[in-house]
Protein backbone atom coordinates (compact mmCIF):
# COMPACT_ATOMS: atom_id res chain seq x y z
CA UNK A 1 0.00 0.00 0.00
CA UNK A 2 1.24 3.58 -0.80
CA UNK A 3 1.57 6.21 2.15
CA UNK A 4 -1.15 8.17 1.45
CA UNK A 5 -3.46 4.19 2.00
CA UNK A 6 -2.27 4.21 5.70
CA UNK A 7 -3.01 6.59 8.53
CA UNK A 8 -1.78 6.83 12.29
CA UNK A 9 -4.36 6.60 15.41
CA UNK A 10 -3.40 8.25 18.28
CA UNK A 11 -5.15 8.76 22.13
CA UNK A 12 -3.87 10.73 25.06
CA UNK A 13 -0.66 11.88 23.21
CA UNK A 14 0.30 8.09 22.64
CA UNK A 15 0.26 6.51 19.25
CA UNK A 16 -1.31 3.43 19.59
CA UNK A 17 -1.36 1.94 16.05
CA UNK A 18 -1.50 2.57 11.91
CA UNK A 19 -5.09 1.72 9.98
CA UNK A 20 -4.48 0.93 6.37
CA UNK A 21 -7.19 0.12 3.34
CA UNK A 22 -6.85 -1.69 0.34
CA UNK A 23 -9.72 -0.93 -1.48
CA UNK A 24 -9.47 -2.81 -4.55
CA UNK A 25 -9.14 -6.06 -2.58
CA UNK A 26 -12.03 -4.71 0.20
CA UNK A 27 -9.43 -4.93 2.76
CA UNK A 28 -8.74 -2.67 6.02
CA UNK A 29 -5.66 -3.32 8.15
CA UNK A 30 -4.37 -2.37 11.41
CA UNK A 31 -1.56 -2.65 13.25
CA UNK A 32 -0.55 -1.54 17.09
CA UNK A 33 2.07 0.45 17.73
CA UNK A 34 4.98 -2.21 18.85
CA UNK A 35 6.20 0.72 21.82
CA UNK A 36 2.31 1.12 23.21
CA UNK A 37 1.97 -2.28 23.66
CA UNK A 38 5.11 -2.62 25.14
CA UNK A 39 4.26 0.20 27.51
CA UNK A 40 1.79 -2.06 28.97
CA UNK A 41 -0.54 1.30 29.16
CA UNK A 42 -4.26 1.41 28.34
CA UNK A 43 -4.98 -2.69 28.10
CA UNK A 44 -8.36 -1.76 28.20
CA UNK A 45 -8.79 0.41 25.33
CA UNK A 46 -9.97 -1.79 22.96
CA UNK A 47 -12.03 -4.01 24.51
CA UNK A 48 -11.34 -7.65 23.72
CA UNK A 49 -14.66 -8.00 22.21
CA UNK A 50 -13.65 -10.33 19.56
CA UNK A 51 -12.46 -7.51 16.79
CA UNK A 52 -9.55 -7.11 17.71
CA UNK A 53 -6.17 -8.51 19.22
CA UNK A 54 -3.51 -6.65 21.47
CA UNK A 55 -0.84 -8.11 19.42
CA UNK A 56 1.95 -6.85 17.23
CA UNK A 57 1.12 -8.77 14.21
CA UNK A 58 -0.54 -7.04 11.41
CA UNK A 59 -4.58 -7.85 11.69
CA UNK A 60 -6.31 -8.25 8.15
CA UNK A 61 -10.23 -7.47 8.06
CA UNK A 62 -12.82 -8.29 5.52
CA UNK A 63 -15.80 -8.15 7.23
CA UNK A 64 -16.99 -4.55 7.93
CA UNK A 65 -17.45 -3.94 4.31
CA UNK A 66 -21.21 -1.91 4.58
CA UNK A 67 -22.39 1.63 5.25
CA UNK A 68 -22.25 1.22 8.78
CA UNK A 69 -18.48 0.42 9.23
CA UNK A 70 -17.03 1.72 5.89
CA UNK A 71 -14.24 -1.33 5.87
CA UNK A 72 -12.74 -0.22 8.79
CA UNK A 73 -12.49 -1.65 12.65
CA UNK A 74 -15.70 -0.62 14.20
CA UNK A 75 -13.43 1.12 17.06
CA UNK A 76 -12.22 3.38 14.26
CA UNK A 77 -15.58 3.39 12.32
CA UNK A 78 -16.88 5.35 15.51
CA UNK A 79 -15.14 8.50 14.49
CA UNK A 80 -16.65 8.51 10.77
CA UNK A 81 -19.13 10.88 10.04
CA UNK A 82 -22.37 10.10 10.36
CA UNK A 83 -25.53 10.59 8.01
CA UNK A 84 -26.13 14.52 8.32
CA UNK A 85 -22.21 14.89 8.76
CA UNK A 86 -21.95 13.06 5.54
CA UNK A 87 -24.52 15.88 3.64
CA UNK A 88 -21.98 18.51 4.92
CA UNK A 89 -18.92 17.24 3.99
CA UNK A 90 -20.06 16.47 0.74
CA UNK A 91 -21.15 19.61 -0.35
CA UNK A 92 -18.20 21.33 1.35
CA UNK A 93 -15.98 19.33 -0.99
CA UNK A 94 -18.38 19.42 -3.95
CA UNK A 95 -17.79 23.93 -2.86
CA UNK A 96 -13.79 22.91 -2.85
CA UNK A 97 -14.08 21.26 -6.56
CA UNK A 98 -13.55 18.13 -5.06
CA UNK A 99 -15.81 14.71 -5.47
CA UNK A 100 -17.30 13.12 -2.38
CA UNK A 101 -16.77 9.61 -3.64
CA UNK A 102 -13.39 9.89 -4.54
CA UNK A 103 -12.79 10.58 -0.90
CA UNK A 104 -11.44 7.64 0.39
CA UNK A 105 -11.93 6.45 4.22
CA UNK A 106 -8.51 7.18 4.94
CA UNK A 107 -8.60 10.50 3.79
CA UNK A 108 -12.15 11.26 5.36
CA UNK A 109 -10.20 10.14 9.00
CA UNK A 110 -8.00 12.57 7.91
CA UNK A 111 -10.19 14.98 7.62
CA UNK A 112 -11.45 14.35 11.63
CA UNK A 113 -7.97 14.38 12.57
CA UNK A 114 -8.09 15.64 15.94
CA UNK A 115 -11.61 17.08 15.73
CA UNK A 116 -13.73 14.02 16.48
CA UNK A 117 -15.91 12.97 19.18
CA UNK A 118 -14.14 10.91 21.90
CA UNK A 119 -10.13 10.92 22.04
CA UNK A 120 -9.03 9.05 18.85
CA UNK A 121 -7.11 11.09 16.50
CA UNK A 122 -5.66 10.75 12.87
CA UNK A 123 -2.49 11.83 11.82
CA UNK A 124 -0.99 13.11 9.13
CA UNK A 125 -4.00 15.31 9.37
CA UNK A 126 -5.63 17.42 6.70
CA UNK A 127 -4.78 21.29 6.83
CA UNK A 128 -8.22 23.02 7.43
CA UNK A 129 -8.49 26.57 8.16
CA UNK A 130 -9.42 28.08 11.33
CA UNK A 131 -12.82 29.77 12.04
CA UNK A 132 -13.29 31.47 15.26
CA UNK A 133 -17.16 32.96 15.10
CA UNK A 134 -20.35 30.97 15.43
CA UNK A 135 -23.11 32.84 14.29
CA UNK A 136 -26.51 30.51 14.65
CA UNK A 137 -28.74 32.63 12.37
CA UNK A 138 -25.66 32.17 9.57
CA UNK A 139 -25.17 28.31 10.66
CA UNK A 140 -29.11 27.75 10.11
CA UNK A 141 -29.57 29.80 6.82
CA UNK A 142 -27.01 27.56 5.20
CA UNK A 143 -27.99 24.21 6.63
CA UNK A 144 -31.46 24.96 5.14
CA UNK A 145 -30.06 25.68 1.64
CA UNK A 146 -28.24 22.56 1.96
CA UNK A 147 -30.70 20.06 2.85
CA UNK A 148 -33.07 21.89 0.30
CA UNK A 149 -30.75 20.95 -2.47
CA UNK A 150 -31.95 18.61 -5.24
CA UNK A 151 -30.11 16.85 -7.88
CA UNK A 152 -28.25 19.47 -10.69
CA UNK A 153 -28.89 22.81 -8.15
CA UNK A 154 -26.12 24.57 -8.38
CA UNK A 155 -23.39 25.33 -5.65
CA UNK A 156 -22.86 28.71 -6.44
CA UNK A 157 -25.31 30.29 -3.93
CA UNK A 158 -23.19 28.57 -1.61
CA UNK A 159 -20.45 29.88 0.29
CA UNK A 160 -17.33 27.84 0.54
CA UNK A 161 -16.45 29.59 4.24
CA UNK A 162 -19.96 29.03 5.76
CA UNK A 163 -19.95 25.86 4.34
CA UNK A 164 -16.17 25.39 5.79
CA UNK A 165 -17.51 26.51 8.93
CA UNK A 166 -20.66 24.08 9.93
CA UNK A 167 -18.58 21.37 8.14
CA UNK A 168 -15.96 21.52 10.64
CA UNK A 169 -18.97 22.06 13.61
CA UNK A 170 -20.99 19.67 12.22
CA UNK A 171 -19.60 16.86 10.73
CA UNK A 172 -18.15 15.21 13.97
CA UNK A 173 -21.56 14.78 15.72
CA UNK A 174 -23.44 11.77 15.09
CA UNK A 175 -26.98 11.21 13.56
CA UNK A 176 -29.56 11.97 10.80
CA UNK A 177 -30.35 15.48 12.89
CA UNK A 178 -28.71 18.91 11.59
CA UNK A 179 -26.71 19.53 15.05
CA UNK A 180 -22.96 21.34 15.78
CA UNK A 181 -20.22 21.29 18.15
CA UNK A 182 -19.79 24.44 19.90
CA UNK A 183 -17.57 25.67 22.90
CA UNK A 184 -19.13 28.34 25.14
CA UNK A 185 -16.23 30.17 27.23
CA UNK A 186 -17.27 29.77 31.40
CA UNK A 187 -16.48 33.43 32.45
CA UNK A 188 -17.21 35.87 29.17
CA UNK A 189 -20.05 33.36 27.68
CA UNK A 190 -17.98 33.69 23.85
CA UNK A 191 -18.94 31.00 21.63
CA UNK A 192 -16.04 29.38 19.17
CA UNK A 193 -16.67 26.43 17.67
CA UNK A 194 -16.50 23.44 19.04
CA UNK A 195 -13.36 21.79 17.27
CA UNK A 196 -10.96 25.10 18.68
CA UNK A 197 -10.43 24.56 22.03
CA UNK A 198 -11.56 22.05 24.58
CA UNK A 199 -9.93 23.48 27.51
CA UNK A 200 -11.45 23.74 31.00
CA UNK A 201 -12.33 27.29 30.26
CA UNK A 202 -15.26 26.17 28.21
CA UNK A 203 -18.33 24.48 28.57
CA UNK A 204 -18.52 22.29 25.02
CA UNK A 205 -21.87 21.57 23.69
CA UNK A 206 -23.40 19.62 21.17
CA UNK A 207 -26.85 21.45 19.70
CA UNK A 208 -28.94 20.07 17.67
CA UNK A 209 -30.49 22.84 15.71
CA UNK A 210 -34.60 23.45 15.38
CA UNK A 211 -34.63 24.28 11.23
CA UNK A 212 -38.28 22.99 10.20
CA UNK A 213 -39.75 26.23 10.81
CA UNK A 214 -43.31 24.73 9.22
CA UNK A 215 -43.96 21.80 11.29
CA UNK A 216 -45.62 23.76 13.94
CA UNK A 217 -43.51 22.31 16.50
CA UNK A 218 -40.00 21.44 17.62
CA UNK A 219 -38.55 18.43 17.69
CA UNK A 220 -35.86 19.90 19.79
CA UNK A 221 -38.03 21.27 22.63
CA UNK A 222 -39.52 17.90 22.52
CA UNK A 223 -36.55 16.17 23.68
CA UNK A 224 -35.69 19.13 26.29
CA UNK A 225 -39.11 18.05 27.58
CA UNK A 226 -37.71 14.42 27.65
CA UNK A 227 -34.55 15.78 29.10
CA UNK A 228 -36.34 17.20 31.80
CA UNK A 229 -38.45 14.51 32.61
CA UNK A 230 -35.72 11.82 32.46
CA UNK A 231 -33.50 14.11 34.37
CA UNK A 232 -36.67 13.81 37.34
CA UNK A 233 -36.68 10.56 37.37
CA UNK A 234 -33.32 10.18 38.36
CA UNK A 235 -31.33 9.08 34.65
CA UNK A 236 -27.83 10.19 34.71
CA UNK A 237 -27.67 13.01 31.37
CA UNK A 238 -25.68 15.80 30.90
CA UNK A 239 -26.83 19.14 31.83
CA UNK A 240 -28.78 20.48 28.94
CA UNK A 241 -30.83 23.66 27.82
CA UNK A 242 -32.50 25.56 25.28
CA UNK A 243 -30.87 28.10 22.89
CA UNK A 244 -33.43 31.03 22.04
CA UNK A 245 -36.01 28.70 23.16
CA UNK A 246 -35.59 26.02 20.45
CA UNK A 247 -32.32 24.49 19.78
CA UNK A 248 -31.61 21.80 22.45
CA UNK A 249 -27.84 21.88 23.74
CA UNK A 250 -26.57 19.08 25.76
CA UNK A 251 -23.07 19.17 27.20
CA UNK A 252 -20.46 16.81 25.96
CA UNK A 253 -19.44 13.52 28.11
CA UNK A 254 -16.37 13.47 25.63
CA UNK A 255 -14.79 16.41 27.25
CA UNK A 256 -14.36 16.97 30.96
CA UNK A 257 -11.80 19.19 33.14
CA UNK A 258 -10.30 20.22 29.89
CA UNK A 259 -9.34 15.87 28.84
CA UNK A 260 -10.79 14.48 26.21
CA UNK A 261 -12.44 11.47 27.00
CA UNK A 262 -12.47 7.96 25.01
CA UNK A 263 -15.96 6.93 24.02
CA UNK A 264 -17.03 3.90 21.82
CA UNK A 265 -20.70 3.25 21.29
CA UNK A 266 -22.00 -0.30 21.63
CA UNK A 267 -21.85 -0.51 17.67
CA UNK A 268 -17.78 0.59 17.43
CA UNK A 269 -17.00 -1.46 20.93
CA UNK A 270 -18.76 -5.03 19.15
CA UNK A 271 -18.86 -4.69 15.52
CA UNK A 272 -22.96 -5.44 16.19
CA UNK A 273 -24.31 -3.34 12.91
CA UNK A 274 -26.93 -1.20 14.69
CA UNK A 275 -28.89 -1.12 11.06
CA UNK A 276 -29.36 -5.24 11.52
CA UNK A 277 -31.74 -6.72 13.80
CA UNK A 278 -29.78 -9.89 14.17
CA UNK A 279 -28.16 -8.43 17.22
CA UNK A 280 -30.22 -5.43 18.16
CA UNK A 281 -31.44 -6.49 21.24
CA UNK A 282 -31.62 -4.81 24.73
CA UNK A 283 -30.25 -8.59 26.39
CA UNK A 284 -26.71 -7.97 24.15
CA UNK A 285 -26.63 -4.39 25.90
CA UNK A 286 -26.53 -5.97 29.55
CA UNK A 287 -23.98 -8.88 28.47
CA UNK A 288 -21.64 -6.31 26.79
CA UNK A 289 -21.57 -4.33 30.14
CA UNK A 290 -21.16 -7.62 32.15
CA UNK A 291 -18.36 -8.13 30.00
CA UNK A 292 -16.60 -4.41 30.86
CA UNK A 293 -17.50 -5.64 34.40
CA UNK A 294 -19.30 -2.13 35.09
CA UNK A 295 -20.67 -1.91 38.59
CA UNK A 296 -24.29 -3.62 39.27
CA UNK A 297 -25.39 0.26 39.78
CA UNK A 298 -24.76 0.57 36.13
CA UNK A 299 -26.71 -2.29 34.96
CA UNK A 300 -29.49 -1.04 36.97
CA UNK A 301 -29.05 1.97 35.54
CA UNK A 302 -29.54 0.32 31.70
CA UNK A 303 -32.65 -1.42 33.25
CA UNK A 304 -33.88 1.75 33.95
CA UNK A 305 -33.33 3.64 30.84
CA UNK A 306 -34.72 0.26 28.73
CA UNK A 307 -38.33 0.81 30.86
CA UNK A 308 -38.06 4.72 30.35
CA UNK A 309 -37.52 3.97 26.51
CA UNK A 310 -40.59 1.51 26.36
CA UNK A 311 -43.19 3.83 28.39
CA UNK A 312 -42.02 7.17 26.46
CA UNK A 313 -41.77 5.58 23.21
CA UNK A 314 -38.19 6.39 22.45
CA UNK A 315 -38.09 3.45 19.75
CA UNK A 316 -34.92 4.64 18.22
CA UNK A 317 -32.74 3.28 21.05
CA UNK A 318 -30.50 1.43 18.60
CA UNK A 319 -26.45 0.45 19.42
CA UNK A 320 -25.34 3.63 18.47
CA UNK A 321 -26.76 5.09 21.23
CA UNK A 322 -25.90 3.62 23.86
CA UNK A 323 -21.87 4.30 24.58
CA UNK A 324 -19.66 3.39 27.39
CA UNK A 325 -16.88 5.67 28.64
CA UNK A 326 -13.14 4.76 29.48
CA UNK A 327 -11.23 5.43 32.51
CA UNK A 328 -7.85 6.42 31.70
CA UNK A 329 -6.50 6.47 34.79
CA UNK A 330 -8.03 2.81 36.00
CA UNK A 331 -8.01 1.21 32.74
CA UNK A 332 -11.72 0.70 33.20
CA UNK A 333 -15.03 1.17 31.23
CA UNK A 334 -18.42 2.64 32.54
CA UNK A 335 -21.39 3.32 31.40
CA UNK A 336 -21.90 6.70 29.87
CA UNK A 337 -24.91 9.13 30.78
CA UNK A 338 -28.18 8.63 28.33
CA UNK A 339 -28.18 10.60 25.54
CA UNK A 340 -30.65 10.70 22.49
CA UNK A 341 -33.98 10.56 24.75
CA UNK A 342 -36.83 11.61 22.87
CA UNK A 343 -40.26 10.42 20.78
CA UNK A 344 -38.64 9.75 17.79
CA UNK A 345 -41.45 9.43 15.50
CA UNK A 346 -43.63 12.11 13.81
CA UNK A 347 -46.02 13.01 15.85
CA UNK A 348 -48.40 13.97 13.25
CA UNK A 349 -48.47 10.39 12.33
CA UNK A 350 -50.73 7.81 14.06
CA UNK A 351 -49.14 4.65 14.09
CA UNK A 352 -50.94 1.83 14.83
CA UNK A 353 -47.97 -0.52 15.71
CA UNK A 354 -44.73 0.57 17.22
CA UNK A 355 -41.54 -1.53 15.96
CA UNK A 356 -38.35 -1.03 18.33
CA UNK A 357 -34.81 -0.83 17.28
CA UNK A 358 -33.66 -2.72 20.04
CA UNK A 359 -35.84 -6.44 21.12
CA UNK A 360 -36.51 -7.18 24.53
CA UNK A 361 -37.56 -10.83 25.09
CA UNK A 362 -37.63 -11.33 21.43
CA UNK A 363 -39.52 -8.90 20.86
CA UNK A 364 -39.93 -5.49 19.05
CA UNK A 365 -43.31 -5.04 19.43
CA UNK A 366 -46.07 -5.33 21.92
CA UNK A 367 -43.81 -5.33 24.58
CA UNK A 368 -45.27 -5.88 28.22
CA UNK A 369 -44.60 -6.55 31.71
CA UNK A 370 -43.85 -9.93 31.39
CA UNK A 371 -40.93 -9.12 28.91
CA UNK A 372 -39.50 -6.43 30.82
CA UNK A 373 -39.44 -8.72 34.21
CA UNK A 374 -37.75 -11.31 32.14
CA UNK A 375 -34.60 -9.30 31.77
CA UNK A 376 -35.23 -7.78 35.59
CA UNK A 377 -34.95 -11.49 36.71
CA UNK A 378 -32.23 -12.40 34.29
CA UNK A 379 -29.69 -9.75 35.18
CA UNK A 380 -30.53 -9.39 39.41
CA UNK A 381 -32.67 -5.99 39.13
CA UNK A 382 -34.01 -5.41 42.39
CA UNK A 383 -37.39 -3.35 42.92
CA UNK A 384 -38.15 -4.12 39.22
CA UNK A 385 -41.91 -3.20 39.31
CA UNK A 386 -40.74 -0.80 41.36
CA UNK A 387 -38.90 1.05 39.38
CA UNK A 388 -41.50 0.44 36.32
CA UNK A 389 -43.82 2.26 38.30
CA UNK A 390 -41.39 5.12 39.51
CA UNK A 391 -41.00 6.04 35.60
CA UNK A 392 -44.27 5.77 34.32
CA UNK A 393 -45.38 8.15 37.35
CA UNK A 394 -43.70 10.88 35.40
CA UNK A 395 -46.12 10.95 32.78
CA UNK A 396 -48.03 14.12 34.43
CA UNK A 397 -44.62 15.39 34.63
CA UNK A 398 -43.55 15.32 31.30
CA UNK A 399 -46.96 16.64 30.21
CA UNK A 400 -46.79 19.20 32.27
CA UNK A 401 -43.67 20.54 31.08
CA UNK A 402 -44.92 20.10 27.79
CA UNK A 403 -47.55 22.39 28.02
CA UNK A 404 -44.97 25.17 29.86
CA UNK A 405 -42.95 24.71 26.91
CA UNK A 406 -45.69 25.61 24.82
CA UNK A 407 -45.88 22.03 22.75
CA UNK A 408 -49.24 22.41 20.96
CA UNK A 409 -52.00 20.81 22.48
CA UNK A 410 -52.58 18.36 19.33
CA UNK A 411 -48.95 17.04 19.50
CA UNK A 412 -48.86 16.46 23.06
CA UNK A 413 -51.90 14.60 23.14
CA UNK A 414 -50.20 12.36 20.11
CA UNK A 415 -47.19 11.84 21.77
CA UNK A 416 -48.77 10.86 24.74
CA UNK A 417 -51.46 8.11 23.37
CA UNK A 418 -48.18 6.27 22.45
CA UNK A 419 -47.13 6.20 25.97
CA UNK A 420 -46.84 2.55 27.33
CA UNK A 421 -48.23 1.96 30.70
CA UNK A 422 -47.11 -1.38 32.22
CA UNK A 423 -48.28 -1.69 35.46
CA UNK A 424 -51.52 -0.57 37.26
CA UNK A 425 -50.99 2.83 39.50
């Protein structure tokens, strides 16, 4: 393989190995660092889930070939862009004169270089220029012209610099949702984005951003209602607000005390495809954290954000977003707060049956006390119904923040017929 087919991972200042790709033969390849593993530092890092071995040999892979993994080790796949950071970087490099699909994977890590969620970086590094303003109004007008854009519009209209700047804001943050990465300094409340500094004299968000100004509602203050609720009841999230009442910022778990912080979702730690349903299920969540040997409190913890999922009708619960988070200093994983908590189907929809992305009991639909005391029972949850009835009890809650928040009365009352009641108050 030529140079330019090979790329160098590092975390927490240490190199820790080289990715290469073979395209033609639909190979990746990766090889530790001979020094780090002699270090004996980090064992832990990546997980010995069965992708991967801590050895010095060259490692050959074949088997990530699809959109979710791009040919690459799902570790590394974790730091791609996803599906709206995809849309940006596209048309960024369409603005540049350069083709999307020429792009290859190596080059697009390239691209994150140090910029990415978590605390895996890619060196040599592509050169991008520095931005230091984020103006929301600016960021919002563009996105809109970009996700308007059809086949043979032209790219003129465009500007290459405010398409520069969300691209490097935007691309690193996961999901189908038009959100960016922004830093907001502690004492003078300046905002830079979010790929500038992540120093302890910031507060780094991640916003999604509320751009579908003829729905008659926000999806965004929908999930700061869920926030809130969730945040009641006692699940462990990240502080979060509103930005001029409609984009919903959450605080990053990736970045704390001024350290960036290694993440890997349940998708990147396993190689499970969280598009497949073959191993979508809520039973391979509590096994994988047996397996990181995360305190009981934690798997109690999952228990309870599987029942809050199931009575709010968060059905897109999928691998990808559910992480754990890596302790550095004890070579240890945990489970990270609960992020992505919302109704994530249109509430101007009525569905008549509800398909999950993650099974319970075998199940994706329909699901019922019975399942959910299955997995109590299977993995030692104590107060079970307990707890069940703890988090369907905020129901009048989250309405009634819903209604503060000025929801319309028509979506509420949607959402909430979709609400699952298990047990009898």
């Amino acid at each position: 393989m030529s140079k330019n087919d090979l790329i160098n991972i590092f975390c927490f200042g240490e190199e820790i190995g080289r990715l290469g790709i073979d395209e033609n033969q639909n190979k990746s390849y990766f090889q530790y660092n001979a020094d780090f593993l002699k270090s004996g530092k980090y064992l832990n890092l990546f997980p010995k889930t069965k992708v991967i071995k801590r050895t010095e040999q060259t490692q050959v892979f074949t088997k990530f070939n699809n959109d979710t993994f791009k040919g690459v080790i799902p570790m590394i796949a974790d730091s791609l862009p996803d599906m709206f950071g995809n849309i940006i970087f596209k048309k960024w490099l369409e603005s540049s004169n350069k083709n999307f699909n020429q792009i290859s994977v190596i080059e697009q890590l390239a691209y994150v270089a140090d910029r990415g969620m978590g605390a895996l970086e890619y060196r040599p590094s592509k050169t991008i220029p520095k931005t230091s303003t984020v103006n929301l109004e600016v960021i919002i007008s563009v996105l809109k012209e970009v996700l308007a854009l059809k086949d043979g519009t032209s790219l003129q209209a465009l500007n290459n610099e405010a398409l520069l700047n969300i691209f490097k804001i935007g691309t690193s943050a996961g999901g189908a949702r038009p959100k960016i990465l922004i830093s907001e300094n502690c004492e003078t409340g300046e905002i830079i984005p979010g790929d500038l500094n992540y120093s302890s004299d910031y507060n780094h968000y991640l916003v999604k951003l509320s751009i579908d100004d003829n729905l008659g509602y926000s999806r965004e203050v929908i999930e700061y209602c869920y926030y809130l609720t969730a945040t009641h009841l006692g699940l462990d999230m990240m502080e979060s607000k509103l930005v001029d009442q409609k984009h919903f910022a959450t605080l990053r778990f990736d970045r704390k005390n001024g350290i960036k912080k290694h993440i890997l979702t349940a998708t990147g730690m396993t190689g499970w495809d969280f598009k497949s349903p073959d191993e979508s299920s809520y039973e391979n969540l509590f096994e994988l954290a047996l397996f990181l040997k995360v305190p009981h409190k934690e798997i109690e913890a999952l228990f309870k954000r599987m029942v809050f999922n199931v009575v709010y009708c968060n059905t897109d619960d999928h691998l990808k977003n559910h992480s754990f988070i890596y302790n550095e200093l004890e070579d240890k994983w945990n489970l990270s707060p609960v992020y992505d908590l919302t109704y994530s189907l249109n509430p101007l929809i009525n569905y008549k049956r509800i398909s999950r992305a993650l099974s319970i009991n075998n199940k994706r639909v329909d699901i019922n006390l019975d399942d959910i005391l299955k997995v109590a029972e299977t993995y030692t949850i104590k107060n079970a119904k307990k707890t069940i009835l703890e988090i369907q009890n905020g129901v009048g809650f989250w309405k009634d923040n819903a209604i503060k928040l000025k929801l319309p009365i028509s979506i509420i009352q949607s959402i909430e017929k979709d609400f699952q009641l298990l047990i009898e108050s």
